[in-house]
Protein backbone atom coordinates (compact mmCIF):
# COMPACT_ATOMS: atom_id res chain seq x y z
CA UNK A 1 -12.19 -12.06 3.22
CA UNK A 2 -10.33 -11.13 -0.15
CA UNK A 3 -13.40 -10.95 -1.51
CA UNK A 4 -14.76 -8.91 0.48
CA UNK A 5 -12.08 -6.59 0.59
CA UNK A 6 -11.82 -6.31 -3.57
CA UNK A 7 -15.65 -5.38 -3.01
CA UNK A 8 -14.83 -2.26 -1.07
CA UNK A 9 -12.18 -1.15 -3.30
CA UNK A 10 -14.42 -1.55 -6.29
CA UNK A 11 -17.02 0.59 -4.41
CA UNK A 12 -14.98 3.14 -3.01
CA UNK A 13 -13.72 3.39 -6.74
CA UNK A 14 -16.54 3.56 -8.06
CA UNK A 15 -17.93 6.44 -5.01
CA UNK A 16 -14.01 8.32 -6.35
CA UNK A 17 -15.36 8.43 -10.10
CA UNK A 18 -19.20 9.43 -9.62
CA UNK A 19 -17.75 12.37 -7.05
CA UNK A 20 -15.24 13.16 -9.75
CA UNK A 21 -17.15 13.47 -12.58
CA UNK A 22 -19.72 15.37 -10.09
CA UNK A 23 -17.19 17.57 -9.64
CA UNK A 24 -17.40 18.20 -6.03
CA UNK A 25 -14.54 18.29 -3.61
CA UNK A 26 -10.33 18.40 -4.40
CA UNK A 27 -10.39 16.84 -7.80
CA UNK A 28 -6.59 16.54 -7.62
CA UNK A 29 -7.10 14.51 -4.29
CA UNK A 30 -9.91 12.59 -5.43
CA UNK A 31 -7.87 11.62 -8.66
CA UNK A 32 -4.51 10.55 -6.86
CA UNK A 33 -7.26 8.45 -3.79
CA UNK A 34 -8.46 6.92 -7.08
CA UNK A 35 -5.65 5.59 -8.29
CA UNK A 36 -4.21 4.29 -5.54
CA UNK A 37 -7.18 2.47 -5.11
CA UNK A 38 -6.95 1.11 -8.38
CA UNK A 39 -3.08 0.27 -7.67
CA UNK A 40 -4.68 -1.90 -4.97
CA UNK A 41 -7.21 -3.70 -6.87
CA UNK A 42 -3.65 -4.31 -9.80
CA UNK A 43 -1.55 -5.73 -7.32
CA UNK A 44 -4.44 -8.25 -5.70
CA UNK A 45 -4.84 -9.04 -9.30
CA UNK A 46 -1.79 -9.76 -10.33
CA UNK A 47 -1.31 -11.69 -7.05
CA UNK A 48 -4.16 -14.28 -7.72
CA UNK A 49 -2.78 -14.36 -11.22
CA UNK A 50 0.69 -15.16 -10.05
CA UNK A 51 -0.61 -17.70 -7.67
CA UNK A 52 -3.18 -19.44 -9.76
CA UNK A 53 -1.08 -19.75 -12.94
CA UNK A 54 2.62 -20.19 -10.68
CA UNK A 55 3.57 -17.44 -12.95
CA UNK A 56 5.81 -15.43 -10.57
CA UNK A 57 6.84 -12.45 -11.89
CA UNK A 58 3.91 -10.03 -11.29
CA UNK A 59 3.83 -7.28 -14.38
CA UNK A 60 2.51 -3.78 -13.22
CA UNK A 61 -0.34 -1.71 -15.38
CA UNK A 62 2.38 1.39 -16.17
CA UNK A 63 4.68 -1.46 -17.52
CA UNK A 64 2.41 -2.82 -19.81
CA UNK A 65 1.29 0.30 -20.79
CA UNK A 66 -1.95 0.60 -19.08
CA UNK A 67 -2.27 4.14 -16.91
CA UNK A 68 -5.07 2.73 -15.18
CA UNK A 69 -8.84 0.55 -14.52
């Protein structure tokens, strides 16, 4: 089911950039639905990483610099 669920975000993602770059619709909304997409896909990251390596204190992208997928 995590799988699956990564899968959607990484297609609605990718659906967010093509329409961006396409230019159609509210850009600014498009950008901020984008990026709290890719906040998503960050934080299930992190999570596996934290739980496969029992490295518990999950690092953000904005605090290591990173403004984004």
């Amino acid at each position: 089911m995590i799988l699956y669920q990564l899968a959607k975000w990484m297609e609605e993602r990718d659906l967010l950039q093509r329409t961006i770059r396409q230019g159609e619709g509210d850009t600014r909304l498009l950008l901020q639905q984008k990026e709290q997409v890719e906040a998503q896909l960050l934080a299930q990251a992190n999570i596996w990483l934290a739980a496969s390596t029992g490295f518990h204190e999950i690092i953000s992208g904005e605090e290591r610099g990173q403004s984004g997928l």
